[in-house]
N, C-alpha and C. Protein backbone atom coordinates (compact mmCIF):
# COMPACT_ATOMS: atom_id res chain seq x y z
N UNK A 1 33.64 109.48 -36.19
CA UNK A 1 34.54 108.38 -36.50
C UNK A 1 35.63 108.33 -35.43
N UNK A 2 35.76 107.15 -34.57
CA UNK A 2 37.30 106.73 -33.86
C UNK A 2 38.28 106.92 -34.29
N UNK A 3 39.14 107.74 -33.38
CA UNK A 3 40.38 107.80 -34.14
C UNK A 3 41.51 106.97 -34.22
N UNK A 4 41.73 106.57 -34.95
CA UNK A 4 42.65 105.28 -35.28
C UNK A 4 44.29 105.46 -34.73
N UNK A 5 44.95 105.09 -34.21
CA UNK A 5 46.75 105.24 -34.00
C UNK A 5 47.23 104.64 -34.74
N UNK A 6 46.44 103.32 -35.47
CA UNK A 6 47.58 102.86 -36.33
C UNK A 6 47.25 103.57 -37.54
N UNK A 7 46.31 104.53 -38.12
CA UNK A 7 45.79 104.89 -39.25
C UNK A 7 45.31 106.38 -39.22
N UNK A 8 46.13 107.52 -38.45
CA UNK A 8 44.98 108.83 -38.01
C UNK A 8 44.99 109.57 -38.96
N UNK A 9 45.27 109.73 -40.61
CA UNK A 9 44.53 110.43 -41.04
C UNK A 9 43.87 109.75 -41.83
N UNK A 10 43.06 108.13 -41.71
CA UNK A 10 42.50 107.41 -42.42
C UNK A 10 42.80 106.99 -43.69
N UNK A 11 43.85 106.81 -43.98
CA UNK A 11 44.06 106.91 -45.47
C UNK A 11 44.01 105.51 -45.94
N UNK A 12 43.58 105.52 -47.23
CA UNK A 12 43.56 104.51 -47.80
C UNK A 12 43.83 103.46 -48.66
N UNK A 13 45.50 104.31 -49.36
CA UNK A 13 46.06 103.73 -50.38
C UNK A 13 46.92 105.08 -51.56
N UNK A 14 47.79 104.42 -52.03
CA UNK A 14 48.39 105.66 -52.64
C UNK A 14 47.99 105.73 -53.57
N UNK A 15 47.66 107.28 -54.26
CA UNK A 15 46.99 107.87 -55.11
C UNK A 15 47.85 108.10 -56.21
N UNK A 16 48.98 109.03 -56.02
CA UNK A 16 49.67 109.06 -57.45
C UNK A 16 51.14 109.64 -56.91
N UNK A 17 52.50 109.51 -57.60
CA UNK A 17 52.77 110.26 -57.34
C UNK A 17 53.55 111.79 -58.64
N UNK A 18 53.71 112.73 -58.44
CA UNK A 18 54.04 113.51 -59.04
C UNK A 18 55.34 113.54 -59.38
N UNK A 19 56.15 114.01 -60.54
CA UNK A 19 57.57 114.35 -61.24
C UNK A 19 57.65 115.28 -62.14
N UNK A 20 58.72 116.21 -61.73
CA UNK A 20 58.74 117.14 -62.54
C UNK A 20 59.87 116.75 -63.55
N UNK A 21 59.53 117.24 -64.80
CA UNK A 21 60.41 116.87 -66.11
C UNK A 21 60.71 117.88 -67.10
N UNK A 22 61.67 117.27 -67.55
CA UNK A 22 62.56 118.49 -69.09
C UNK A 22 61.42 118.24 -69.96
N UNK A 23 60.93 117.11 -70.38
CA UNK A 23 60.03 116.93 -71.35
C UNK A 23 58.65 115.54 -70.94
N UNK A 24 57.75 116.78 -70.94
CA UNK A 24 56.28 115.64 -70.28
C UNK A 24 56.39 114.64 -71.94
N UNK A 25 56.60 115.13 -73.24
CA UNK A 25 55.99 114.21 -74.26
C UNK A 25 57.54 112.53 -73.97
N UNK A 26 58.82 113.24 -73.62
CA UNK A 26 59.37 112.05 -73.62
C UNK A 26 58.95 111.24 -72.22
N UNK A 27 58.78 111.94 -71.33
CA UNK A 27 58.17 111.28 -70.54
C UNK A 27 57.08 110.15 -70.37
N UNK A 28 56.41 110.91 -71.00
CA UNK A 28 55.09 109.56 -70.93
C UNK A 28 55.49 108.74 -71.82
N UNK A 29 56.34 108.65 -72.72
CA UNK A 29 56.70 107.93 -73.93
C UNK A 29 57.53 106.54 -72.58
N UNK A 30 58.39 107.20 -72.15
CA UNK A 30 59.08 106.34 -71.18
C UNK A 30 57.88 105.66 -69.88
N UNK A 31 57.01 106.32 -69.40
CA UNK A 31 55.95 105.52 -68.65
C UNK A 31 55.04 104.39 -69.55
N UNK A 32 55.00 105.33 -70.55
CA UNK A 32 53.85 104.32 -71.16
C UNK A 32 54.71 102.90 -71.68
N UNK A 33 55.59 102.92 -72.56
CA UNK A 33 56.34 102.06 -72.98
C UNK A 33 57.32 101.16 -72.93
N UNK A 34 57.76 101.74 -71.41
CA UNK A 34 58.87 100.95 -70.53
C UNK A 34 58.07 100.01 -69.59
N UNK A 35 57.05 101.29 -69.05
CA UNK A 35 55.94 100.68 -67.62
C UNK A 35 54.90 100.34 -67.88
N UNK A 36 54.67 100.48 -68.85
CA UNK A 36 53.11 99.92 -69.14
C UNK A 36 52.03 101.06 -68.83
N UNK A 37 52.09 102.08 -68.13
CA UNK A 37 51.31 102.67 -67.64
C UNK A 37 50.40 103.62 -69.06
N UNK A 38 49.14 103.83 -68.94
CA UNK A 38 48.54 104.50 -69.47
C UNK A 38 47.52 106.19 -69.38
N UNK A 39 48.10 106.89 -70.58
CA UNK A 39 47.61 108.28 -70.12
C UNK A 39 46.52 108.42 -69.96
N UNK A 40 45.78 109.31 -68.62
CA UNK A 40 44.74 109.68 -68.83
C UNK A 40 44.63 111.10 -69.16
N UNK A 41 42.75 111.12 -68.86
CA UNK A 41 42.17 112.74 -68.82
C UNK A 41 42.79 113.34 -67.76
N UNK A 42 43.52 114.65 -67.58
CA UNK A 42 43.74 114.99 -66.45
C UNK A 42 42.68 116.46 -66.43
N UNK A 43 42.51 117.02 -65.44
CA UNK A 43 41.74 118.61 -65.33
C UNK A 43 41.89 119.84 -66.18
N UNK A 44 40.53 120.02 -67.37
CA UNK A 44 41.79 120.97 -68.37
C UNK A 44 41.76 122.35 -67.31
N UNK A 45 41.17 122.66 -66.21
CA UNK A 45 41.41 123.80 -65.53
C UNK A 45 42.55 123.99 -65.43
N UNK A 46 43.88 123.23 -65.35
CA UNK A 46 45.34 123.26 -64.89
C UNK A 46 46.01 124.55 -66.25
N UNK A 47 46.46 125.11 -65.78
CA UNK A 47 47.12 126.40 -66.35
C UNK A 47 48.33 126.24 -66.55
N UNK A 48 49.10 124.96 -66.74
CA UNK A 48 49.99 124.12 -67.05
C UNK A 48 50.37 123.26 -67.34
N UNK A 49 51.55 123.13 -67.87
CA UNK A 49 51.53 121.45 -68.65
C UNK A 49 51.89 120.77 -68.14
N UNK A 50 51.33 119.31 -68.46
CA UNK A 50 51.85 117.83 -67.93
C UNK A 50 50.60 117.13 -67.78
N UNK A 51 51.09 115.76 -67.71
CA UNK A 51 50.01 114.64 -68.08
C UNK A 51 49.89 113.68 -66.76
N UNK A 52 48.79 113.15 -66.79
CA UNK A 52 48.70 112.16 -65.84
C UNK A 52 48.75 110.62 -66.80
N UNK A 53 49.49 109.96 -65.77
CA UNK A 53 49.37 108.34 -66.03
C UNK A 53 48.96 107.48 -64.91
N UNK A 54 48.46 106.52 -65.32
CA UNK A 54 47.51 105.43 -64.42
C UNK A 54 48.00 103.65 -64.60
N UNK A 55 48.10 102.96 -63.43
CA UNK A 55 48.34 101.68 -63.39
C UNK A 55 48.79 101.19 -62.47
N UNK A 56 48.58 99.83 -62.02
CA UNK A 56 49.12 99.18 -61.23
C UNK A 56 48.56 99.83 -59.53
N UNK A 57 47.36 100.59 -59.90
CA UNK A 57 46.96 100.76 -58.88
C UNK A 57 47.25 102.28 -58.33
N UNK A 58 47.95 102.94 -59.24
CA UNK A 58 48.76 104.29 -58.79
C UNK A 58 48.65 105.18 -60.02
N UNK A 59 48.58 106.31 -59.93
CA UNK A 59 48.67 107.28 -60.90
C UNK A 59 49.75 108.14 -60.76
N UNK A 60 50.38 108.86 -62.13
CA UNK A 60 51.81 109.04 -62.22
C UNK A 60 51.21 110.90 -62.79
N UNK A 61 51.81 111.88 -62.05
CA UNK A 61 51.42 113.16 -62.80
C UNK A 61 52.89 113.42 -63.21
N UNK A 62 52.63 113.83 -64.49
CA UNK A 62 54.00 114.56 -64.97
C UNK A 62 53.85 116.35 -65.11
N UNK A 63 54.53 117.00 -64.52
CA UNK A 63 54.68 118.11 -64.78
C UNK A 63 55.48 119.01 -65.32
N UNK A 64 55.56 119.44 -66.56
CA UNK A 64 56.69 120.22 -67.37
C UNK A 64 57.74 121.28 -66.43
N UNK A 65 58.61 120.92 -66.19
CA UNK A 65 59.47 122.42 -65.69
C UNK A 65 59.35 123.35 -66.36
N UNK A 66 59.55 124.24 -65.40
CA UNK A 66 59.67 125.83 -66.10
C UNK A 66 60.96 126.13 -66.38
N UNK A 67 61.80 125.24 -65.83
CA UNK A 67 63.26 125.46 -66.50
C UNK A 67 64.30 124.36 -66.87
N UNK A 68 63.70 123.36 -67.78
CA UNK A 68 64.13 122.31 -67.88
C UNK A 68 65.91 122.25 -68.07
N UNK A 69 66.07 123.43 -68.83
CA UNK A 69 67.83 123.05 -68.80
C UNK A 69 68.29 123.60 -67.89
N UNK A 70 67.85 124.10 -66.95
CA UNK A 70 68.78 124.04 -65.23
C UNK A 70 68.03 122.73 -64.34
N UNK A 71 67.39 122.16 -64.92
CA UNK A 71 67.09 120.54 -64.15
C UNK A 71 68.62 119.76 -63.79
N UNK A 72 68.84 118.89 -62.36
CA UNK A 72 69.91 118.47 -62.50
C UNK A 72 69.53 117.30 -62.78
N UNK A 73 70.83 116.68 -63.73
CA UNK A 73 71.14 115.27 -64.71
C UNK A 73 71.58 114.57 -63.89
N UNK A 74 70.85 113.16 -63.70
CA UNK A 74 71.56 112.12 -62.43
C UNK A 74 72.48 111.31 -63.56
N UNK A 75 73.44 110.71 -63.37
CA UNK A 75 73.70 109.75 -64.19
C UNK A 75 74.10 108.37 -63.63
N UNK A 76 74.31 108.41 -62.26
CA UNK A 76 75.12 107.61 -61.64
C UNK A 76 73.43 107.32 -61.11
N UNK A 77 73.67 105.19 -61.18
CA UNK A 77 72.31 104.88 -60.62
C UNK A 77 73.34 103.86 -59.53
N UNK A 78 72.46 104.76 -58.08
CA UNK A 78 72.42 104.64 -56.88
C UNK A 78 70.80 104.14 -56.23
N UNK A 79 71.05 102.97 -56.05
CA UNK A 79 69.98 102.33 -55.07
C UNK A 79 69.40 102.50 -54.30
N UNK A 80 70.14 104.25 -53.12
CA UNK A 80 69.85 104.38 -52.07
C UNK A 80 69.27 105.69 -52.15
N UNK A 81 68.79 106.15 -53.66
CA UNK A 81 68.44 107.39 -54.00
C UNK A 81 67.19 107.30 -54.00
N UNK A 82 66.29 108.25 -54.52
CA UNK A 82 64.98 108.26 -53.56
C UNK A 82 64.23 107.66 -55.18
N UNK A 83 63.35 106.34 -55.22
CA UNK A 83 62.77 105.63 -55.77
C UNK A 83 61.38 105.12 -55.84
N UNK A 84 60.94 104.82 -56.77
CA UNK A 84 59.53 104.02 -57.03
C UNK A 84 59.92 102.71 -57.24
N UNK A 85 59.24 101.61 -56.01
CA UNK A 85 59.46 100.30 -56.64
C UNK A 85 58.42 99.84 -57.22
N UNK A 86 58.51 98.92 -58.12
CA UNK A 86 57.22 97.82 -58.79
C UNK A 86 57.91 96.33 -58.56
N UNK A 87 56.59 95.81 -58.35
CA UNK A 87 56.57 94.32 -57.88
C UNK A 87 56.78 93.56 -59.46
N UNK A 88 57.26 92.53 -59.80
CA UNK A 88 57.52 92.27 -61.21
C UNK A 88 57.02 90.69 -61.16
N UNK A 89 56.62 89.91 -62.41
CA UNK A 89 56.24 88.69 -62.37
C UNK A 89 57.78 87.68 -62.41
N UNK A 90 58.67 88.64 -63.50
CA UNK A 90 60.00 87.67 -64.09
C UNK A 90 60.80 88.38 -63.70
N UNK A 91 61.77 88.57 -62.76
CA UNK A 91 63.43 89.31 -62.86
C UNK A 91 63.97 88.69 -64.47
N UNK A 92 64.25 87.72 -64.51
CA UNK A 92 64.68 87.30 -65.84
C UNK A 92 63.87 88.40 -67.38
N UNK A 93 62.95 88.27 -66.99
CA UNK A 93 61.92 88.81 -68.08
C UNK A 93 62.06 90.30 -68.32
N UNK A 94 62.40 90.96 -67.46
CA UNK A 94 62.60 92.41 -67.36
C UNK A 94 63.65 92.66 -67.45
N UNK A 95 64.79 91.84 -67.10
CA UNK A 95 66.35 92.38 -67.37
C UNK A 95 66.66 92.09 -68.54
N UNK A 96 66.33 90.90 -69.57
CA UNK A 96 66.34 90.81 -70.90
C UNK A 96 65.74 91.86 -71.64
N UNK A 97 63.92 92.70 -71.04
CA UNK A 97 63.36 93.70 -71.42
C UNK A 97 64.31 95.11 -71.99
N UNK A 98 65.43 95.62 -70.77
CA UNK A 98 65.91 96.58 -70.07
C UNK A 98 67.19 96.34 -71.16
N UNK A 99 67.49 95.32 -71.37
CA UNK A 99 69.11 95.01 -72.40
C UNK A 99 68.38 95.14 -73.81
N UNK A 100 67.49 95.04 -74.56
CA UNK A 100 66.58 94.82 -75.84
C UNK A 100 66.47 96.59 -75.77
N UNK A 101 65.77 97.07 -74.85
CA UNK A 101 65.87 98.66 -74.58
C UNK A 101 66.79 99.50 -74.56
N UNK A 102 68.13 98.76 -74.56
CA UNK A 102 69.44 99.23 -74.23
C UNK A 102 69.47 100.56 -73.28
N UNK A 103 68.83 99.97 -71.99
CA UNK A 103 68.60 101.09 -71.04
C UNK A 103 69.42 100.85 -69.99
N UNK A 104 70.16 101.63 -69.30
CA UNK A 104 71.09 101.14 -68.57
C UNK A 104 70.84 101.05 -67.00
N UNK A 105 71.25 99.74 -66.22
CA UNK A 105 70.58 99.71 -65.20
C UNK A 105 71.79 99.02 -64.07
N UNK A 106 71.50 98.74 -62.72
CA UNK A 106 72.14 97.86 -62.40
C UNK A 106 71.37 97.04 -61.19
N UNK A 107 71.88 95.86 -61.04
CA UNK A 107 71.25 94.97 -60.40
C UNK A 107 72.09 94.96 -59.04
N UNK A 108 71.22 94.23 -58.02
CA UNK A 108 71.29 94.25 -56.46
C UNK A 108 70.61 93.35 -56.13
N UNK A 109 70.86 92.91 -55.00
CA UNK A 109 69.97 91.68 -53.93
C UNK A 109 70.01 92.04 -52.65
N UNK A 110 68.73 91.73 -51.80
CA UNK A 110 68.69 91.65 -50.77
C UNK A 110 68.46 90.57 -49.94
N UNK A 111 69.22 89.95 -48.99
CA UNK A 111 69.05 88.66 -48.22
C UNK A 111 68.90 88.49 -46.57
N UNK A 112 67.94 88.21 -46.53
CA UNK A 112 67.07 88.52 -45.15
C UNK A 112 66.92 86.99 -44.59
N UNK A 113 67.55 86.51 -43.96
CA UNK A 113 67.26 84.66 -43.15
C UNK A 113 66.67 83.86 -44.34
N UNK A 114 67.60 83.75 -45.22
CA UNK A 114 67.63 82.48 -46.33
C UNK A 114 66.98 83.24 -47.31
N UNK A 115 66.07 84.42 -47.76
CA UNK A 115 65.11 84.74 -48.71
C UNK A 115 66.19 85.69 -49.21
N UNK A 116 66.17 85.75 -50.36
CA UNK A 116 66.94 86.82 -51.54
C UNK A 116 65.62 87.09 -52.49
N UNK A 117 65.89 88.36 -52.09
CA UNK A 117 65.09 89.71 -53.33
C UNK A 117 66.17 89.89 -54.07
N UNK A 118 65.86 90.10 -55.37
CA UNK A 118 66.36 90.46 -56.55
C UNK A 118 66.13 91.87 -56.82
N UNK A 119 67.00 93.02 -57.24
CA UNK A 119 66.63 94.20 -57.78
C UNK A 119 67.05 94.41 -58.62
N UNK A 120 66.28 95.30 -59.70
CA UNK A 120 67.11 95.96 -60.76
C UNK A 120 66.71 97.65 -60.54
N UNK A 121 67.80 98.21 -60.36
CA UNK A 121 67.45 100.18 -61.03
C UNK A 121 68.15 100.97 -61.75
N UNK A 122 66.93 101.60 -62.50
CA UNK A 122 67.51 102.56 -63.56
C UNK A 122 66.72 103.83 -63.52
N UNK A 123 67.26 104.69 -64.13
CA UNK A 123 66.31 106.28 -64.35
C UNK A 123 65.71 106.18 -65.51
N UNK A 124 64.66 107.04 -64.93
CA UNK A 124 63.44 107.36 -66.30
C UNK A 124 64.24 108.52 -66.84
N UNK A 125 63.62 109.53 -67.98
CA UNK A 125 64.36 110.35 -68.72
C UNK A 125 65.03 111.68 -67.94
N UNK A 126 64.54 111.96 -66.56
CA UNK A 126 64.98 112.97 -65.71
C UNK A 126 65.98 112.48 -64.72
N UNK A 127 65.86 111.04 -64.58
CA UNK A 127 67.43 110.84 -64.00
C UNK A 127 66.41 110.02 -62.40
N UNK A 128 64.82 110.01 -62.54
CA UNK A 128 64.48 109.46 -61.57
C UNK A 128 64.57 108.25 -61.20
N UNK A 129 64.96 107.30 -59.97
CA UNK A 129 64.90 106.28 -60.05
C UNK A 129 63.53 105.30 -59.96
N UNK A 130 63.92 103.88 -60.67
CA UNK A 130 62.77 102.62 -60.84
C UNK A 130 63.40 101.88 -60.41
N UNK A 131 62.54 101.47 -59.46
CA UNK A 131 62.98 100.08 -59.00
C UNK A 131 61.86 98.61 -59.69
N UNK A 132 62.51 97.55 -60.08
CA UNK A 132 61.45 96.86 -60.68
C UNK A 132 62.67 95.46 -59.42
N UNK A 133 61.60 94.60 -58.60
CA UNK A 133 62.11 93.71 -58.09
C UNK A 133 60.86 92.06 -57.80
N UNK A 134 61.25 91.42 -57.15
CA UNK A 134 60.63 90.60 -56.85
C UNK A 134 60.31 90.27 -54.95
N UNK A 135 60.14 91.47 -54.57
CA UNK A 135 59.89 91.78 -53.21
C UNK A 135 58.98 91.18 -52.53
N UNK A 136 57.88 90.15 -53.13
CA UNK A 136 57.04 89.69 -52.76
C UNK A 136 57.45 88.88 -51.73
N UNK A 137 59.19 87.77 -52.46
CA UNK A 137 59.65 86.75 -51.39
C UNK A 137 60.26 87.33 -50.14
N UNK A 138 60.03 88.55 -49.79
CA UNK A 138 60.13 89.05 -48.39
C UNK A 138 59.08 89.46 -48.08
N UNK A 139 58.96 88.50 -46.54
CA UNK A 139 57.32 89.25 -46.10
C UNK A 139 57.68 90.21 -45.14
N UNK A 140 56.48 90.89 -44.99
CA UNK A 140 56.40 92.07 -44.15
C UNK A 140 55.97 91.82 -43.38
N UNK A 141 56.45 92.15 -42.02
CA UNK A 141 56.35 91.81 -40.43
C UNK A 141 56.45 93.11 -39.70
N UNK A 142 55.53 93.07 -39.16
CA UNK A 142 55.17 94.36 -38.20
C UNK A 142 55.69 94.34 -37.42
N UNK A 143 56.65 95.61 -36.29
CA UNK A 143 58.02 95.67 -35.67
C UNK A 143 57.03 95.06 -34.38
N UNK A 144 55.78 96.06 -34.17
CA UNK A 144 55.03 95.77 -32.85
C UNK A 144 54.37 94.31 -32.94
N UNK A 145 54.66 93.38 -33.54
CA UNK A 145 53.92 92.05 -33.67
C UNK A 145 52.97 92.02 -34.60
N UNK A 146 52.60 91.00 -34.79
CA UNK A 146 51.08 90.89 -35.45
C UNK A 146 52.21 89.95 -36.70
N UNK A 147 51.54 89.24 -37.41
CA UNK A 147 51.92 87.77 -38.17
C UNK A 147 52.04 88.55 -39.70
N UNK A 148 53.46 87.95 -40.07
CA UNK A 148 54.35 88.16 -41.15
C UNK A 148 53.22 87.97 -42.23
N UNK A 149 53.48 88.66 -43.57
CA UNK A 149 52.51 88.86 -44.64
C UNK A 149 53.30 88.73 -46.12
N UNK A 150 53.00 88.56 -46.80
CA UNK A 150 53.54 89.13 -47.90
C UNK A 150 53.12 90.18 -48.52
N UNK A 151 53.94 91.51 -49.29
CA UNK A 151 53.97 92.70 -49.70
C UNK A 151 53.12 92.97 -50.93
N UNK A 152 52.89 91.65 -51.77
CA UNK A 152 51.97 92.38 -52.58
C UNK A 152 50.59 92.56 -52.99
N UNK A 153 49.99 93.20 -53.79
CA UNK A 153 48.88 93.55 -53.64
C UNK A 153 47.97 92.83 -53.64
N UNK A 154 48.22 91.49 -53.68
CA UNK A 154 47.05 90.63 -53.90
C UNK A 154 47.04 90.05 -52.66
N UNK A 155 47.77 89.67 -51.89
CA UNK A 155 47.91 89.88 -50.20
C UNK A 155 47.65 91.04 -49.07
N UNK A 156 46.86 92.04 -49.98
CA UNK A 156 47.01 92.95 -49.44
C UNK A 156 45.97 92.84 -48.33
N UNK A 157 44.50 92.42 -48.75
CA UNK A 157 43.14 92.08 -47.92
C UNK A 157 43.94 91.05 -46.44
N UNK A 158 44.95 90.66 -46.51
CA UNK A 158 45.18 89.92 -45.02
C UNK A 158 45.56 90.82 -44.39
N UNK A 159 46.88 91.74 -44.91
CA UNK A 159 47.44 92.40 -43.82
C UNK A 159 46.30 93.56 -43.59
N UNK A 160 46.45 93.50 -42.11
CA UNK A 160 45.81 93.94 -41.37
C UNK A 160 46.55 94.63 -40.14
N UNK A 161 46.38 95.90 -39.66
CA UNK A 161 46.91 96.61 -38.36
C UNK A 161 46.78 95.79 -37.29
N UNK A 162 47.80 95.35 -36.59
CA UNK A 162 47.43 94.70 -34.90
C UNK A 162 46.30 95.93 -34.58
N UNK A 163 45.42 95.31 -33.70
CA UNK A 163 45.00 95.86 -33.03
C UNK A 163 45.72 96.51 -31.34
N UNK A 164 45.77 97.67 -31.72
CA UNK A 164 45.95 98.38 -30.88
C UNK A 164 44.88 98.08 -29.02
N UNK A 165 45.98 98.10 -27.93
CA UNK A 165 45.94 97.87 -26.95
C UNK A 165 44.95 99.26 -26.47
N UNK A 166 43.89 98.86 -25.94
CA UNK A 166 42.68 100.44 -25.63
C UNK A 166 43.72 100.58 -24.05
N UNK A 167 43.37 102.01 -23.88
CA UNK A 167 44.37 102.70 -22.97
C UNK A 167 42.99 103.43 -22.39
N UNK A 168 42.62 102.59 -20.82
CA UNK A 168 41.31 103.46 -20.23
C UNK A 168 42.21 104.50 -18.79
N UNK A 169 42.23 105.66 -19.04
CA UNK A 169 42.74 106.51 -17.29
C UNK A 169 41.36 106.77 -16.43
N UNK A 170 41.82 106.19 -15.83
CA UNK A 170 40.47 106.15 -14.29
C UNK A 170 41.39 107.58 -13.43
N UNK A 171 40.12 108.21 -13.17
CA UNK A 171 40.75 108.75 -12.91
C UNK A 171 40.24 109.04 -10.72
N UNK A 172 41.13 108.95 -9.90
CA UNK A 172 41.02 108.89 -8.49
C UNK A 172 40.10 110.17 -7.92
């Protein structure tokens, strides 16, 4: 197989990602019921606890701490803290969701040459951040060229890597 520069360890899409938690059962309670996401089978070989969740294209592993009450408590929701975003159909629809939940969150925008993204973030039960926005109305434009796209997944089959410039050394 060629080795790719815009792609060298071939990868193909994100798989899941992992969080460690005070409690996997409130946890998934908060994935499943906030996010929609649903539990699966995970490996009973694992010699530890925690659950996997699935959706939206991504799978979520939860893993029990071994020392949940020395876990640190975020309380302050900061935007610039390290996050999961989801693409959303309604900003309206989810911030009414999030007030009915009485979950506490705060909202942000981003404005890029006339286009405003909408954000909302809040923490799941460990203090992690969610981002739920409407990011789609910013497209994604590749720094090295190649034609602006939009970000979500159903746009995903256009964007495509510029093709990379072949580099032949002749050599004298």
């Amino acid at each position: 197989m060629k080795e790719s520069m815009a792609n060298p360890l071939h990868l193909k899409s994100l798989n899941h990602i992992s969080l460690i938690c005070r409690s996997v059962e409130e946890s998934i309670n908060f994935y499943q019921n906030v996010l929609g996401f649903v539990p699966i089978r995970r490996p009973g070989s694992f010699d530890f606890d925690g659950a996997w969740l699935f959706g939206y294209g991504i799978g979520i592993h939860l893993l029990q701490s071994e020392d949940p009450e020395n876990m640190p408590k975020k309380t302050e929701i900061n935007p610039k803290d390290n996050h999961i975003s989801f693409q959303c159909e309604s900003m309206g629809a989810v911030e009414k969701k999030l007030k009915e939940m009485e979950l506490k969150y705060k909202r942000s925008m981003v404005e890029e040459g006339g286009i405003h993204v909408d954000q909302l973030f809040f923490h799941d039960p460990d203090g992690f951040m969610i981002e739920i926005c409407d990011c789609d109305n910013l497209p994604v434009v590749p720094i090295a060229g190649g034609m602006a796209r939009a970000c979500s997944l159903v746009n995903l089959p256009m964007l495509q890597q510029p093709q990379q410039p072949q580099i032949r050394v002749i050599q004298q």
